[in-house]
PDB file of N, CA and C in Angstrom:
ATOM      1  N   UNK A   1      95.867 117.317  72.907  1.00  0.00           N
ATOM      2  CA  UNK A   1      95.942 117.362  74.357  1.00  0.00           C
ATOM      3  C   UNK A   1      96.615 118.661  74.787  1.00  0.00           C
ATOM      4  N   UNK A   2      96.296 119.051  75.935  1.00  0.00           N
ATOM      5  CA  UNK A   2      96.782 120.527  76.247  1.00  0.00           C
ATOM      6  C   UNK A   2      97.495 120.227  77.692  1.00  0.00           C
ATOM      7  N   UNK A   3      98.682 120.891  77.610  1.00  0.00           N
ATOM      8  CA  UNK A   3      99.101 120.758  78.846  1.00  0.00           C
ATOM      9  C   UNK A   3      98.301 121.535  79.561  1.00  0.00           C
ATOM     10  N   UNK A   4      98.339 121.117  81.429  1.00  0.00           N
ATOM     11  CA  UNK A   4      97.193 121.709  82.448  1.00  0.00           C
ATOM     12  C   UNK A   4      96.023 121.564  81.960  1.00  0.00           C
ATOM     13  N   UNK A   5      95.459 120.238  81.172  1.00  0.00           N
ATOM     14  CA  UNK A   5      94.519 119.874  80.984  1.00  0.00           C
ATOM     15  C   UNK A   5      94.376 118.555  82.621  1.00  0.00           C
ATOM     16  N   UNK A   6      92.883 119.080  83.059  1.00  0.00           N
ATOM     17  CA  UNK A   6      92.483 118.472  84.349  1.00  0.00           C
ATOM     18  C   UNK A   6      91.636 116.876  83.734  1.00  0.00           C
ATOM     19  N   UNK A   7      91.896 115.937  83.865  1.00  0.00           N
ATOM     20  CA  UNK A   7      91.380 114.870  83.102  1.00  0.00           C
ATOM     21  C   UNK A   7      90.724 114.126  84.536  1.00  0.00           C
ATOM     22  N   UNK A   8      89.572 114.336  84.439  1.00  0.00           N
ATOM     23  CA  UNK A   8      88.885 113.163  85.710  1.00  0.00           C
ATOM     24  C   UNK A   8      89.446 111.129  85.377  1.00  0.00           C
ATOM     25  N   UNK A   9      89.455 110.799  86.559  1.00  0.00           N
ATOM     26  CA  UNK A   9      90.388 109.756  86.961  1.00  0.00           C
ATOM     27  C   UNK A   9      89.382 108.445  86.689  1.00  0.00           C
ATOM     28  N   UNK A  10      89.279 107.949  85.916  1.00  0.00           N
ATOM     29  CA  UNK A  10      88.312 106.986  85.273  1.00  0.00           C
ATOM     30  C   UNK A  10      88.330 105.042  86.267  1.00  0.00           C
ATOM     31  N   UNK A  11      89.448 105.343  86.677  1.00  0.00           N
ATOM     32  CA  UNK A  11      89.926 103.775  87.663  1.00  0.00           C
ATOM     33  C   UNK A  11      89.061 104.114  89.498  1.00  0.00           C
ATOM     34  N   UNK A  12      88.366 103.093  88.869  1.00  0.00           N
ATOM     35  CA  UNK A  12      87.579 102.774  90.309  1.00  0.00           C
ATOM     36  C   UNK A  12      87.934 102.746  91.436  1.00  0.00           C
ATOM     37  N   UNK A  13      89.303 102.046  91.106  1.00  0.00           N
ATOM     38  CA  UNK A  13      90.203 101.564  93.125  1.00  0.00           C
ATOM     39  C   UNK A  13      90.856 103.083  93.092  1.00  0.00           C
ATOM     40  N   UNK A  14      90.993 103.972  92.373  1.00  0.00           N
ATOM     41  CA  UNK A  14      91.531 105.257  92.991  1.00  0.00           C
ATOM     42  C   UNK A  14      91.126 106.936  93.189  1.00  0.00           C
ATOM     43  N   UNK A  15      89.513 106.683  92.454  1.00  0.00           N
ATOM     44  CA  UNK A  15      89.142 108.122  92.392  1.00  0.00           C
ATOM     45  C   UNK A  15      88.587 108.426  93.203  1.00  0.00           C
ATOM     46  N   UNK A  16      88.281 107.866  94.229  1.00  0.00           N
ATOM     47  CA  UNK A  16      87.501 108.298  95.566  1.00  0.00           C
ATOM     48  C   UNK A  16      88.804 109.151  95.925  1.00  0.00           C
ATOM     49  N   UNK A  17      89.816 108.486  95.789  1.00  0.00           N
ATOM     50  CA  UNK A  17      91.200 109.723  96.822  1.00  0.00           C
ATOM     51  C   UNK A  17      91.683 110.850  95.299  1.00  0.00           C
ATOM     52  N   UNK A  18      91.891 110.389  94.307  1.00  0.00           N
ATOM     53  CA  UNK A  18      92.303 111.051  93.302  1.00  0.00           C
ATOM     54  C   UNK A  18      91.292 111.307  92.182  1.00  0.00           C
ATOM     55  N   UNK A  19      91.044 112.431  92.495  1.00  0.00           N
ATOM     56  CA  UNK A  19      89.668 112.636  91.600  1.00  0.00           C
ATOM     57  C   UNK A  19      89.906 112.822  90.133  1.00  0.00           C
ATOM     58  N   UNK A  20      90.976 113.620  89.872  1.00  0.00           N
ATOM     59  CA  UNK A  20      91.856 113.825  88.807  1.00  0.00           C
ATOM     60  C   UNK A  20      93.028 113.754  88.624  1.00  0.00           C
ATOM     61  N   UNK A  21      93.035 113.595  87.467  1.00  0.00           N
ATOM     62  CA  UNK A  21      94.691 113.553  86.911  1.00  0.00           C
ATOM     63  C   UNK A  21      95.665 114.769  86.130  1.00  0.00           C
ATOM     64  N   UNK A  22      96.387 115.515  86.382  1.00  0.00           N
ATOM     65  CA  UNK A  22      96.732 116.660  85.251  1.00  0.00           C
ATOM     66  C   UNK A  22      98.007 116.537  84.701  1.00  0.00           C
ATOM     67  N   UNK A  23      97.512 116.638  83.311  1.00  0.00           N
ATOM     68  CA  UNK A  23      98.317 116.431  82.197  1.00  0.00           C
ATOM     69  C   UNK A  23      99.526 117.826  82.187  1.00  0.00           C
ATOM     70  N   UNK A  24     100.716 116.869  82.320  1.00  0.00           N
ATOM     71  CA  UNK A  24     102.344 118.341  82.483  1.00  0.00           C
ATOM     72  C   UNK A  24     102.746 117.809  80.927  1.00  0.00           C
ATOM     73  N   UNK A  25     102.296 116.953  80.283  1.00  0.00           N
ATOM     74  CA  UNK A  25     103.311 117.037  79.246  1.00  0.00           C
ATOM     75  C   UNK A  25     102.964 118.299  78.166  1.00  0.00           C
ATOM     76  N   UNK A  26     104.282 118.389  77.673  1.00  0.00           N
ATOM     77  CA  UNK A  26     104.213 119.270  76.621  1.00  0.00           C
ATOM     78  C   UNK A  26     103.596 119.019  75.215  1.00  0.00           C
ATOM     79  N   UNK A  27     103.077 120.197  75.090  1.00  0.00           N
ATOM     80  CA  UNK A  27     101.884 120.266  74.137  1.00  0.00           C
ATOM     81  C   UNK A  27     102.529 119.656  72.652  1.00  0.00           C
ATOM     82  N   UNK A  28     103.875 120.178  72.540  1.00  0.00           N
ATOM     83  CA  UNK A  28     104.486 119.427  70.752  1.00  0.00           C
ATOM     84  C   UNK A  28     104.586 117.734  71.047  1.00  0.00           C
ATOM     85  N   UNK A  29     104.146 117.547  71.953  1.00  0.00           N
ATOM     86  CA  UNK A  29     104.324 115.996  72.452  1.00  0.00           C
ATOM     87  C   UNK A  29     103.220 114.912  72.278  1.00  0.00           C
ATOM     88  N   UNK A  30     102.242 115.956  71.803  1.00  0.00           N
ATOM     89  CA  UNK A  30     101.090 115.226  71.730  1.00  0.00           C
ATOM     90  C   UNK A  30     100.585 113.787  71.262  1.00  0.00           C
ATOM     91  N   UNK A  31     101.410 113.993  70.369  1.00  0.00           N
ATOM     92  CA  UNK A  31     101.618 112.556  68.750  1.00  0.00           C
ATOM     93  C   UNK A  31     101.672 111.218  69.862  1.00  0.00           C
ATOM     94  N   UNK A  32     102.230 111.292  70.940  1.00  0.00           N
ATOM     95  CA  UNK A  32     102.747 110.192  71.602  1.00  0.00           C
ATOM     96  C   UNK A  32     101.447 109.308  72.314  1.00  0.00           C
ATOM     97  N   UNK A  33     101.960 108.243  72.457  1.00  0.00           N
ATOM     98  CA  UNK A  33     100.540 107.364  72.608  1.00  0.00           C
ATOM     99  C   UNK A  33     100.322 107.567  74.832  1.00  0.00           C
ATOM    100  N   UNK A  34     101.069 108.099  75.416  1.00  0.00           N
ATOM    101  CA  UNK A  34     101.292 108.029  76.368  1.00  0.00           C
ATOM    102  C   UNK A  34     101.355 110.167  76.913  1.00  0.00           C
ATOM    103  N   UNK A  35     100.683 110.176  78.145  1.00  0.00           N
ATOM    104  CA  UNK A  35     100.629 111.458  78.653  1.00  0.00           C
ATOM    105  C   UNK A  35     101.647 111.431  79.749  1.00  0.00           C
ATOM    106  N   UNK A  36     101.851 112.325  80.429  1.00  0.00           N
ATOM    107  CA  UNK A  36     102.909 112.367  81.866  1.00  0.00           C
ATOM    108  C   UNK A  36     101.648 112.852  82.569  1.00  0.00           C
ATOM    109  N   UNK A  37     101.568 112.692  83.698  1.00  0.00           N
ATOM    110  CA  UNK A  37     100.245 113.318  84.513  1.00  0.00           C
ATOM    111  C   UNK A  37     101.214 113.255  85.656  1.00  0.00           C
ATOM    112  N   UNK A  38     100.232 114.065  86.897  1.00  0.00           N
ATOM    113  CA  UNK A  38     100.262 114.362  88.465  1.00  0.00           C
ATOM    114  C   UNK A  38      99.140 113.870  88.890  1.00  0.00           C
ATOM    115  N   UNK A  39      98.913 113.001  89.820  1.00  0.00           N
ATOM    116  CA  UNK A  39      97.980 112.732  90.558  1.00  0.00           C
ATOM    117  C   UNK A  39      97.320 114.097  91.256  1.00  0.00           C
ATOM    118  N   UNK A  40      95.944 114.335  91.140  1.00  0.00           N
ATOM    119  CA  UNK A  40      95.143 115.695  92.135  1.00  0.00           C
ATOM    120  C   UNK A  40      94.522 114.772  93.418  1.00  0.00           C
ATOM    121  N   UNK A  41      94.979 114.406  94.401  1.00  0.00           N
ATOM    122  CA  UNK A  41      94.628 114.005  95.420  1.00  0.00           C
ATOM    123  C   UNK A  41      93.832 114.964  96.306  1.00  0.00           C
ATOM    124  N   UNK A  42      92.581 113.779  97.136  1.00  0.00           N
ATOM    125  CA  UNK A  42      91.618 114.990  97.722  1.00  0.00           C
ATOM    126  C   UNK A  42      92.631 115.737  99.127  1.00  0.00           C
ATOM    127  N   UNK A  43      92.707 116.425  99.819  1.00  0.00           N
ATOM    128  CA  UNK A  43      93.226 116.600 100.523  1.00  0.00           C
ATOM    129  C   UNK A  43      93.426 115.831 101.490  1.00  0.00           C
ATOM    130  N   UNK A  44      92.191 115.619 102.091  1.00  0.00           N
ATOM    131  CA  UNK A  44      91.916 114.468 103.516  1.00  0.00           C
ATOM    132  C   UNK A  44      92.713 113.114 102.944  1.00  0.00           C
ATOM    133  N   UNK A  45      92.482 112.785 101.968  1.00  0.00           N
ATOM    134  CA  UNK A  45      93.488 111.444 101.481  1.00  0.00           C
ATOM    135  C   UNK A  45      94.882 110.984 101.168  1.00  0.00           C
ATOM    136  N   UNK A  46      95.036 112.352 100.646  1.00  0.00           N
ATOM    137  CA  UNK A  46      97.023 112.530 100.539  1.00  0.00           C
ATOM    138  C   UNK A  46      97.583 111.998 101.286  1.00  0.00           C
ATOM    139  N   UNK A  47      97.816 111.511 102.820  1.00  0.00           N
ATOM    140  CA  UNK A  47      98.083 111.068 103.646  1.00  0.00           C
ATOM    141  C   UNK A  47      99.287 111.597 103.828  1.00  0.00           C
ATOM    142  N   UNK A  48      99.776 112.929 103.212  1.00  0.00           N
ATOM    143  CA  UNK A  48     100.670 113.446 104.144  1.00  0.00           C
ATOM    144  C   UNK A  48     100.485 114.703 103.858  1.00  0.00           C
ATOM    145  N   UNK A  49     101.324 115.799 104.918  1.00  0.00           N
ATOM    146  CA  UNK A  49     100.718 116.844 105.065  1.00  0.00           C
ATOM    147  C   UNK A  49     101.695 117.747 103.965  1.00  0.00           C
ATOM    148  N   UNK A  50     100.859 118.215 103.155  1.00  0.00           N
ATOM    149  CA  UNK A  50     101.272 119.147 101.739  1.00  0.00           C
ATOM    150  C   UNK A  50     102.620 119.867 102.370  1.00  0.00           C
ATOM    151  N   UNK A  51     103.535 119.786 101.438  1.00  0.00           N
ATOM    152  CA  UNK A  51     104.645 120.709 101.064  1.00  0.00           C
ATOM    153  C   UNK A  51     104.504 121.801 100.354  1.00  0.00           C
ATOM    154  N   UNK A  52     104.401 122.940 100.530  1.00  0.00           N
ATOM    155  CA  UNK A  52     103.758 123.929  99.725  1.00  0.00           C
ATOM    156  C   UNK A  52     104.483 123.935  98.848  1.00  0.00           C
ATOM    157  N   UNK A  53     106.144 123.291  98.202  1.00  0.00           N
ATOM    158  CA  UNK A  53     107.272 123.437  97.162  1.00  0.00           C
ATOM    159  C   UNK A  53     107.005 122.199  96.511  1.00  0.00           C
ATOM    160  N   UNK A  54     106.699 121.009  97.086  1.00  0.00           N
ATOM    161  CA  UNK A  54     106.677 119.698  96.290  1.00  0.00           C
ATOM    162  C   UNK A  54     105.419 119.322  96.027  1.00  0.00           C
ATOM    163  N   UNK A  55     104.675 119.189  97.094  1.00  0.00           N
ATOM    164  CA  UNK A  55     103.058 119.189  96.879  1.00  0.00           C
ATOM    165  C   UNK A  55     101.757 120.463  96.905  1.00  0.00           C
ATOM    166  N   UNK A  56     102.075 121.640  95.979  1.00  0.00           N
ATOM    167  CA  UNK A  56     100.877 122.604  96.279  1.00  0.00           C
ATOM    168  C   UNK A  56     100.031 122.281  96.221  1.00  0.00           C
ATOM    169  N   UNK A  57      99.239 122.919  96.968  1.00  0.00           N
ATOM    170  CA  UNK A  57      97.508 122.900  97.208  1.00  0.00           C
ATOM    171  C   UNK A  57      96.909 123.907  95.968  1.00  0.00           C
ATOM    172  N   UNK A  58      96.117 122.995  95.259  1.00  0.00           N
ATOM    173  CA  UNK A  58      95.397 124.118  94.122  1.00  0.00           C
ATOM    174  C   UNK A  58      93.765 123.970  94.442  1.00  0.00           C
ATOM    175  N   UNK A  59      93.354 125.369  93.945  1.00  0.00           N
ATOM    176  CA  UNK A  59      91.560 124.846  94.002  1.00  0.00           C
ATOM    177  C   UNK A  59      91.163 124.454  92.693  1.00  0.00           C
ATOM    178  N   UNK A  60      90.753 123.393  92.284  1.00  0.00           N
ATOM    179  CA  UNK A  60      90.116 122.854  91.246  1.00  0.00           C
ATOM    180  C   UNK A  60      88.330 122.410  91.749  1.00  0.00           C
ATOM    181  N   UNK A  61      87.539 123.604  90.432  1.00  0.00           N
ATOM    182  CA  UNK A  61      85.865 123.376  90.839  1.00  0.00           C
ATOM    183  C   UNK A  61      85.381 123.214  92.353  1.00  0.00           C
ATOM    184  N   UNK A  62      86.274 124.027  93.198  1.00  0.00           N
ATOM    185  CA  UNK A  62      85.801 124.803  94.484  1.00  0.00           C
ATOM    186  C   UNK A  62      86.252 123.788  95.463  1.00  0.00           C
ATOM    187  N   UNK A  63      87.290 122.599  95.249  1.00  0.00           N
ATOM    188  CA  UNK A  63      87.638 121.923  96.149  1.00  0.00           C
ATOM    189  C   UNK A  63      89.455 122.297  95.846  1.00  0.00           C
ATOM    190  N   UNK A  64      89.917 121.981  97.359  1.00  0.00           N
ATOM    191  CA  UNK A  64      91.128 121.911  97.234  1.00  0.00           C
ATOM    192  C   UNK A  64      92.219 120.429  97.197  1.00  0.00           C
ATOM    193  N   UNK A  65      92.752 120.240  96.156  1.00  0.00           N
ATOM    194  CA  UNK A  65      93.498 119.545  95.571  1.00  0.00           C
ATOM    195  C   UNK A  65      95.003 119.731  96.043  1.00  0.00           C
ATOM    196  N   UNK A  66      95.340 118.148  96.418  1.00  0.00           N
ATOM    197  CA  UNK A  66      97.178 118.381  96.853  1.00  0.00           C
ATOM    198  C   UNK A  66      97.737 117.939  95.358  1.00  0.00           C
ATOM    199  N   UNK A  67      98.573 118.563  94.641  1.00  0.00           N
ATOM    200  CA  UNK A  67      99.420 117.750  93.735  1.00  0.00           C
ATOM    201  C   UNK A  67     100.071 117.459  93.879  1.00  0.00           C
ATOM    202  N   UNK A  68     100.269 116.076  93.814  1.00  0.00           N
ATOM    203  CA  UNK A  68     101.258 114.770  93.989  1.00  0.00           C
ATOM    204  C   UNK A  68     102.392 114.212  93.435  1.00  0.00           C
ATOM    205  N   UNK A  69     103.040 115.859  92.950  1.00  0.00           N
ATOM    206  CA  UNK A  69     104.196 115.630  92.780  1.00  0.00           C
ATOM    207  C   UNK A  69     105.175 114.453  92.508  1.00  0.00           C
ATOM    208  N   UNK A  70     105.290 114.120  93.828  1.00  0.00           N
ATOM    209  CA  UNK A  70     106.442 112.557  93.577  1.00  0.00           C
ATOM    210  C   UNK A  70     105.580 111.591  93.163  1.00  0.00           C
ATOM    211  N   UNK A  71     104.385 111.856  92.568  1.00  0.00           N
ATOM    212  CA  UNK A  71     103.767 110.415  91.918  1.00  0.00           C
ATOM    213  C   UNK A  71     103.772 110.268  90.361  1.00  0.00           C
ATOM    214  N   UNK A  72     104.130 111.320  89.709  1.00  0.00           N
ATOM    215  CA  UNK A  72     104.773 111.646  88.724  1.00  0.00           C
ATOM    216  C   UNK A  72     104.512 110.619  87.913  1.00  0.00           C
ATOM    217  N   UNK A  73     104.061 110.386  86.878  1.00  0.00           N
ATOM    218  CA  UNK A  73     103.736 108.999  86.425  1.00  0.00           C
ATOM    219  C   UNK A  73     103.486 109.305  84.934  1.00  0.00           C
ATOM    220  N   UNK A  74     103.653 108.434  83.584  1.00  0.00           N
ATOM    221  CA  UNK A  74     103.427 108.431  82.210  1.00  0.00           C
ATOM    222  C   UNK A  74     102.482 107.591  82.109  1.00  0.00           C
ATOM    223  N   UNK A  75     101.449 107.478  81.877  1.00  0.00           N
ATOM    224  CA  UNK A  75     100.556 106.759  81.637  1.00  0.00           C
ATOM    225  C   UNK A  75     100.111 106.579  79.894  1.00  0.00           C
ATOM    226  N   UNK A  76      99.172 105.466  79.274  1.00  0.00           N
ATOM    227  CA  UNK A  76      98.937 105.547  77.982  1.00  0.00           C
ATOM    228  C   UNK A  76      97.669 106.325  78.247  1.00  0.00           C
ATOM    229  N   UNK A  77      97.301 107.116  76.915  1.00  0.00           N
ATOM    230  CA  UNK A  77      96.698 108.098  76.594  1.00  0.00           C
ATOM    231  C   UNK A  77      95.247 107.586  77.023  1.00  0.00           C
ATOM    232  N   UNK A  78      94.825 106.316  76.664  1.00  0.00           N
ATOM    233  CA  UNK A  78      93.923 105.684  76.386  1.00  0.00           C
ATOM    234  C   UNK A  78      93.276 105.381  77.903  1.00  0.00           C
ATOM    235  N   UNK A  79      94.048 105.540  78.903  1.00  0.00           N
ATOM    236  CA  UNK A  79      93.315 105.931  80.598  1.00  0.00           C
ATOM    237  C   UNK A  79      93.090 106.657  80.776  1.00  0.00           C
ATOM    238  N   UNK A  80      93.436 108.177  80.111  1.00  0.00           N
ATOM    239  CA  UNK A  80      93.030 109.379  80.997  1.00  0.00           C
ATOM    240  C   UNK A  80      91.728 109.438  80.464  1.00  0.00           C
ATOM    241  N   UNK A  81      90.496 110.016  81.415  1.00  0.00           N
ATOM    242  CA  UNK A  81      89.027 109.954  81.654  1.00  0.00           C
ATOM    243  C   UNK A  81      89.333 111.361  80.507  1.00  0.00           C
ATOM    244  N   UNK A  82      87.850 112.002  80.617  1.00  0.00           N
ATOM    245  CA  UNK A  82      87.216 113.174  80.320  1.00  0.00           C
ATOM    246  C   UNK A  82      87.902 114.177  80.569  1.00  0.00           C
ATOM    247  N   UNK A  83      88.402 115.606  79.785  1.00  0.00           N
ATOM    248  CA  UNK A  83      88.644 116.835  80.731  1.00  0.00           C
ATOM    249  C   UNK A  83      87.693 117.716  81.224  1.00  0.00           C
ATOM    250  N   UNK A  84      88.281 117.917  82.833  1.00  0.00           N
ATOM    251  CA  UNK A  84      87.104 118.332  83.234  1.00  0.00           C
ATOM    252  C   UNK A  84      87.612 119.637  83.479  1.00  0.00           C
ATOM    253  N   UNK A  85      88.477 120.469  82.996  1.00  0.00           N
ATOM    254  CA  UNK A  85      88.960 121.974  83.233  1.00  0.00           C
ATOM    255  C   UNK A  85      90.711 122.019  82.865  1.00  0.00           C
ATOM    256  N   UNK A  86      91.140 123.333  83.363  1.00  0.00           N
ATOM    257  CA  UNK A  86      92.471 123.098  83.307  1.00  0.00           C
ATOM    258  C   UNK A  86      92.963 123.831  84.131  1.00  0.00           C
ATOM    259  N   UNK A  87      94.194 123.942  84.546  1.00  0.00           N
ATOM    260  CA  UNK A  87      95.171 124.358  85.587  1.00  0.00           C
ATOM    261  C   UNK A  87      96.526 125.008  85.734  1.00  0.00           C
ATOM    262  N   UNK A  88      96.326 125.600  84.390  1.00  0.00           N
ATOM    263  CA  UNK A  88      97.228 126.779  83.342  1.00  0.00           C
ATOM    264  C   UNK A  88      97.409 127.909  84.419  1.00  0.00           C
ATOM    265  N   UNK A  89      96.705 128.090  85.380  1.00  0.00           N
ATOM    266  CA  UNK A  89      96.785 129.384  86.013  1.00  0.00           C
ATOM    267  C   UNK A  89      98.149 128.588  87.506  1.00  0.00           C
ATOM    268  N   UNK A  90      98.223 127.631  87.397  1.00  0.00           N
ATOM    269  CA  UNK A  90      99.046 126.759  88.309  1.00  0.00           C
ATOM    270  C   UNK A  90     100.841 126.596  87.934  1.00  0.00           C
ATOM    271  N   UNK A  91     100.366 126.743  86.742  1.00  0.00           N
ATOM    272  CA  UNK A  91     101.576 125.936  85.694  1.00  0.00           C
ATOM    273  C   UNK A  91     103.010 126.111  86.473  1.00  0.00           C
ATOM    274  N   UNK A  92     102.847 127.745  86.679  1.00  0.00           N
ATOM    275  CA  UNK A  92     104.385 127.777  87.865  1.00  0.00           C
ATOM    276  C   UNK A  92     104.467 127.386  89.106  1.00  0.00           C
ATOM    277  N   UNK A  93     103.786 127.423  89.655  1.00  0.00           N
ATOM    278  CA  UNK A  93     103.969 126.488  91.228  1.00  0.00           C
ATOM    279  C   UNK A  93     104.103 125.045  90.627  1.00  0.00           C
ATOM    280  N   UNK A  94     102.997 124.460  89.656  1.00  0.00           N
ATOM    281  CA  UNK A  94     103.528 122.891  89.503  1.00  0.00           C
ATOM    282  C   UNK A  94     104.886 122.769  88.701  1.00  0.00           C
ATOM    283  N   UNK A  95     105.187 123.292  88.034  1.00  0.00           N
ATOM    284  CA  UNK A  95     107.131 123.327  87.496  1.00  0.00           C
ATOM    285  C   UNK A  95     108.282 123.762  88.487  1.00  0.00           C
ATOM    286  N   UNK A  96     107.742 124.555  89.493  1.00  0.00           N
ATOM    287  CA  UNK A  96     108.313 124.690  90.481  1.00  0.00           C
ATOM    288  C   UNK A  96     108.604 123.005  91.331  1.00  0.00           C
ATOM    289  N   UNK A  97     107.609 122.645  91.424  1.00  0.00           N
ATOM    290  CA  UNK A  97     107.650 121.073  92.049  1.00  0.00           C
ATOM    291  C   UNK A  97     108.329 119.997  91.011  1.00  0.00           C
ATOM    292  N   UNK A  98     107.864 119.963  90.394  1.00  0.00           N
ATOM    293  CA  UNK A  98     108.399 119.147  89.373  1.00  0.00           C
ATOM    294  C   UNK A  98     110.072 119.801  89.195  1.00  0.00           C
ATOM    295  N   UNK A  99     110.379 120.900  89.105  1.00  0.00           N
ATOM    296  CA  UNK A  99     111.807 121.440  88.672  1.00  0.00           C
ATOM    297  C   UNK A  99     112.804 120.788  90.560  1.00  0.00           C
ATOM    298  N   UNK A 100     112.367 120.607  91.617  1.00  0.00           N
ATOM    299  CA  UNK A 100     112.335 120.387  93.297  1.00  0.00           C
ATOM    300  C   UNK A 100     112.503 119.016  93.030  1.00  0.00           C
ATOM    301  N   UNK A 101     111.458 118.126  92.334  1.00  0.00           N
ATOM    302  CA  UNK A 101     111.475 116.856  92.446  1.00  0.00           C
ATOM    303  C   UNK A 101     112.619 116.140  91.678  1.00  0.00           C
ATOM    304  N   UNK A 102     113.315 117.002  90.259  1.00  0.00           N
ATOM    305  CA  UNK A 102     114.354 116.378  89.765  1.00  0.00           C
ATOM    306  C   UNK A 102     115.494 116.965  90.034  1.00  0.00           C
ATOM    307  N   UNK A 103     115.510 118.042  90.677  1.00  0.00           N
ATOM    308  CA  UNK A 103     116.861 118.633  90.984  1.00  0.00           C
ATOM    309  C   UNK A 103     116.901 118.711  92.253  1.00  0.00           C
ATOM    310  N   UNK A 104     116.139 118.640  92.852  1.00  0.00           N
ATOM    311  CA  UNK A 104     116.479 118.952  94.259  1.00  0.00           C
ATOM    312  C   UNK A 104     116.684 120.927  94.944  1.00  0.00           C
ATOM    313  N   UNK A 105     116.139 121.658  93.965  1.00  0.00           N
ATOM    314  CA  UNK A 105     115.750 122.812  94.424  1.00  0.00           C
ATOM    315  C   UNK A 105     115.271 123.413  93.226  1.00  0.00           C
TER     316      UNK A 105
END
């Protein structure tokens, strides 16, 4: 598994709003039966209006994506769908959020 690997969202009740999921865990971490992901919410669905520090806006395959930061979630390996790209070119704005979401700046 690669970190900023973009994994399409395989659960029915949520991929209409979250199309994907992206994988933050670290790559020596792999062995583990469980990933850390960010929800990629469509924009119109996020239902709140992006924080450019907690929630950036990325373009993933020509749409723009809020990352959902405070949804922060470990999931088992065995849910995340297909990868459908990655988001390595992001990596510092999303550690930026993630570094905001546990410290508070």
């Amino acid at each position: 598994m690669a970190a900023y690997a973009v994994h399409a969202n395989p659960n029915p009740r949520t991929n209409a709003a979250v199309p994907f999921l992206l994988d933050v865990q670290a790559e020596v971490l792999a062995r583990l039966g469980t990933r850390v992901v960010v929800p990629l919410y469509r924009r119109e669905a996020a239902g709140v209006q992006p924080l450019a520090r907690l929630t950036p806006v990325v373009q993933f395959l020509g749409q723009p994506l809020v990352v959902m930061v405070p949804e922060l979630a470990g999931i088992p390996l065995r849910e995340l769908g297909p990868v459908a790209g990655d988001l390595a070119a992001a990596r510092g704005e999303v550690l930026q959020a993630i570094d905001l979401l546990l410290t508070g700046f």
